[in-house]
C-alpha atoms as a PDB file:
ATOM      1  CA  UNK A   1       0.000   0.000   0.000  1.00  0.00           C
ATOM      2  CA  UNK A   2       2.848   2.654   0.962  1.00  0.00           C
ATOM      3  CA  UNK A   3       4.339   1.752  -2.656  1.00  0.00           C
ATOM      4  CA  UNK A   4       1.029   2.061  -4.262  1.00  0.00           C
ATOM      5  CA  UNK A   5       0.012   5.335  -2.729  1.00  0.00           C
ATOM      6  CA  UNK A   6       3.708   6.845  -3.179  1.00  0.00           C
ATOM      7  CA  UNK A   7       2.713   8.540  -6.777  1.00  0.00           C
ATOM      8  CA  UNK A   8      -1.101   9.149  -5.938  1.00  0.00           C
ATOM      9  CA  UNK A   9      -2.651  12.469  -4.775  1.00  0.00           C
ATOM     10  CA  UNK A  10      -4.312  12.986  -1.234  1.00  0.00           C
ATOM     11  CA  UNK A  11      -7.827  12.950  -3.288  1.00  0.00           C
ATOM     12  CA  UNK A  12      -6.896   9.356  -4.984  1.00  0.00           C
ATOM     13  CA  UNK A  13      -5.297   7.808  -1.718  1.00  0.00           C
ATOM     14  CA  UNK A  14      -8.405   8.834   0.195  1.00  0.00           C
ATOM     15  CA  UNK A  15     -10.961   6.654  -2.551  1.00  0.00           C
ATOM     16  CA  UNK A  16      -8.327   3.934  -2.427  1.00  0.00           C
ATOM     17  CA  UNK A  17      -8.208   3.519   1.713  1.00  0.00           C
ATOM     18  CA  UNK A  18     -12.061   3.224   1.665  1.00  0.00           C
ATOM     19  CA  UNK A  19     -12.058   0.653  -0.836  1.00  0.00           C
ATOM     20  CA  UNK A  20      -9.524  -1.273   1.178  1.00  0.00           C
ATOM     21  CA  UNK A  21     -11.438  -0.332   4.647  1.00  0.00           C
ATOM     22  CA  UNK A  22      -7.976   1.321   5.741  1.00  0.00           C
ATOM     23  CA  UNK A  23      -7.581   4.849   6.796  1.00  0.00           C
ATOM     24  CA  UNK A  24      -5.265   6.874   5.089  1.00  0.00           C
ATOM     25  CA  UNK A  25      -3.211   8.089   8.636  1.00  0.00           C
ATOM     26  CA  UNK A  26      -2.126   4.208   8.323  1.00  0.00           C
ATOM     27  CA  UNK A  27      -0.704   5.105   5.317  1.00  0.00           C
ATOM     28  CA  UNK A  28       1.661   7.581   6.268  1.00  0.00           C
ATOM     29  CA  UNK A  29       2.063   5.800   9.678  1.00  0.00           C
ATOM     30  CA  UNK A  30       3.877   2.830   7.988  1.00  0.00           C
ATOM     31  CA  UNK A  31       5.455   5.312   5.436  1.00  0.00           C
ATOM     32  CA  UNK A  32       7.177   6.531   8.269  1.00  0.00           C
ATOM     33  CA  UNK A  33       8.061   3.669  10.113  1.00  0.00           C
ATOM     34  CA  UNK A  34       9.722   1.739   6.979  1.00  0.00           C
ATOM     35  CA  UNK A  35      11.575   5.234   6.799  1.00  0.00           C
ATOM     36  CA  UNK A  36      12.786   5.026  10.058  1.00  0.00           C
ATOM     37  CA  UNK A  37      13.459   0.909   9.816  1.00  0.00           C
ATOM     38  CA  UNK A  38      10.994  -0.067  12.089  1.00  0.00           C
ATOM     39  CA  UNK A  39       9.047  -2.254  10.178  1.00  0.00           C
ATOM     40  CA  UNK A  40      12.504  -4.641  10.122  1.00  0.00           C
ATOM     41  CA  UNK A  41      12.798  -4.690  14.143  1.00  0.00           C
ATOM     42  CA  UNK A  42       8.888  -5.279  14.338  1.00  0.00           C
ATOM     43  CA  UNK A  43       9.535  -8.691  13.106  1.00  0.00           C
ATOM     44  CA  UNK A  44      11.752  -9.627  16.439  1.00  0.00           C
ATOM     45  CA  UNK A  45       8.907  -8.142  18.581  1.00  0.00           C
ATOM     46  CA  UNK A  46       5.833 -10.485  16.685  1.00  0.00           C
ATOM     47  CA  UNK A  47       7.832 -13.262  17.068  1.00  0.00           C
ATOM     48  CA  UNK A  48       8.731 -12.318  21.136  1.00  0.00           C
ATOM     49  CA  UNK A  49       4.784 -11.900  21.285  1.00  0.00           C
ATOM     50  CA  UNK A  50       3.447 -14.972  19.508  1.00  0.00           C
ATOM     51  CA  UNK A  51       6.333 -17.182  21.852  1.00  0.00           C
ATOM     52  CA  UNK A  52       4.284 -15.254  24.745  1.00  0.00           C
ATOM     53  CA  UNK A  53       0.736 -16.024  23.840  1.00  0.00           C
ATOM     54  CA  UNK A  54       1.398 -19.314  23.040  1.00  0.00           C
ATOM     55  CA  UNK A  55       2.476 -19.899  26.319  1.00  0.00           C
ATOM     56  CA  UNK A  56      -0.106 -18.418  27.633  1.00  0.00           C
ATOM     57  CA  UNK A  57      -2.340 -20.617  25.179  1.00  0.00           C
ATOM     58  CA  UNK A  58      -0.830 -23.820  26.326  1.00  0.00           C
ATOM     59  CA  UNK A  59      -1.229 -22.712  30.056  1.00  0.00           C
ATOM     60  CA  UNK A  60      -4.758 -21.782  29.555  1.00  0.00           C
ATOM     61  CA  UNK A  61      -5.529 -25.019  27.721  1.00  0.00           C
ATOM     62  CA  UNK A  62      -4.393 -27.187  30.341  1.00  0.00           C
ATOM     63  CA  UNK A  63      -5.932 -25.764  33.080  1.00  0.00           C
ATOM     64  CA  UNK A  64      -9.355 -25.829  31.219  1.00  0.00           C
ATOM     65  CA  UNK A  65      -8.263 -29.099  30.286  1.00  0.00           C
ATOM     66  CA  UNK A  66      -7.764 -30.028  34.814  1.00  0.00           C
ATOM     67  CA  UNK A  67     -11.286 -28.343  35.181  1.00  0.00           C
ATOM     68  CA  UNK A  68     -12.804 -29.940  32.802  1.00  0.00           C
ATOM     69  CA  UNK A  69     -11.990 -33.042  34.529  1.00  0.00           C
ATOM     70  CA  UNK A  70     -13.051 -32.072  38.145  1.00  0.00           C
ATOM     71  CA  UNK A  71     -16.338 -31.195  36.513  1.00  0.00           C
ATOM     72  CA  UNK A  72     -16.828 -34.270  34.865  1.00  0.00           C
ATOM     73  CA  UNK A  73     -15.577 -35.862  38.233  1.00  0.00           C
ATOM     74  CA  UNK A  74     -18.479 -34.182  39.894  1.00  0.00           C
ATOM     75  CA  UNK A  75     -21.376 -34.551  37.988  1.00  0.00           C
ATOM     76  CA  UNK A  76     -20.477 -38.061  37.974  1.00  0.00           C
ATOM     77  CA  UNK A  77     -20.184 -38.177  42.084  1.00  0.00           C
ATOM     78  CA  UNK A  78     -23.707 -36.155  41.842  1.00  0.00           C
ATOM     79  CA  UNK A  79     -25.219 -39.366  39.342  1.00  0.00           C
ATOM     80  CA  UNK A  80     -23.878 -41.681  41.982  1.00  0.00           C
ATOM     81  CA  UNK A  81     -25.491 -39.935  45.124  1.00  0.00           C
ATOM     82  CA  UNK A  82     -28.888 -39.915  43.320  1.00  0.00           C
ATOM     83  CA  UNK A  83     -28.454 -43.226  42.222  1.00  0.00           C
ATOM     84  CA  UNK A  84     -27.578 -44.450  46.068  1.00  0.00           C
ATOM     85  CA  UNK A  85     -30.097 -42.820  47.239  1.00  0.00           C
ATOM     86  CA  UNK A  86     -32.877 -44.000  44.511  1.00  0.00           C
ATOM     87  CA  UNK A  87     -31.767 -47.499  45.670  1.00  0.00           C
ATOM     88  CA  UNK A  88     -31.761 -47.270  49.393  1.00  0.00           C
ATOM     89  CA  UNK A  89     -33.752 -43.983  50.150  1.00  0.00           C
ATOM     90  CA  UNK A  90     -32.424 -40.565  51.573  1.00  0.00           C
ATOM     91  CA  UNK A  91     -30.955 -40.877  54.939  1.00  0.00           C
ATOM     92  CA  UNK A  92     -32.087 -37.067  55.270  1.00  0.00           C
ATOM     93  CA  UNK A  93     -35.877 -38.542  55.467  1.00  0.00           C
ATOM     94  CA  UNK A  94     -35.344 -41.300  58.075  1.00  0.00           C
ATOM     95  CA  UNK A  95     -33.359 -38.933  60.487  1.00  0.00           C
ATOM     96  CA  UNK A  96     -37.013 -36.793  60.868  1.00  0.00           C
END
């Protein structure tokens, strides 16, 4: 886009940024920053970033994954209760 705007006027820029759904303060934004190299050093950032969230991502997983399991372990200990006492009656009603 910053190569493609480079020879176009304000007026043309503006039509193309709304047929891309960009603004065209983007436009000079990374203008500048390939100017001043920091669309190079970016790279080293994303990559810092994606290590982070993945981490995060695995983290998160596994701990969904652990409660996940204690659910499962107690709506299974709820079936059982009902089940017991289905089969040999509440021991909350003989105690009254």
């Amino acid at each position: 886009m910053v190569i493609t705007c480079g020879s176009l006027s304000d007026e043309a820029i503006s039509k193309l940024c709304r047929e891309k759904g960009i603004y065209p303060h983007h436009i000079k934004h990374w203008k500048s920053d390939f100017a001043e190299g920091k669309a190079v050093s970016g790279g080293d950032k994303k990559h810092a970033d994606n290590k982070q969230l993945k981490h995060e991502n695995k983290s998160l997983k596994k701990e969904l994954s652990r409660k996940e399991k204690a659910l499962a372990e107690a709506a299974a200990l709820l079936v059982l209760q009902k089940k017991v006492n289905a089969l040999w009656g509440n021991d909350e009603d003989s105690s009254q």
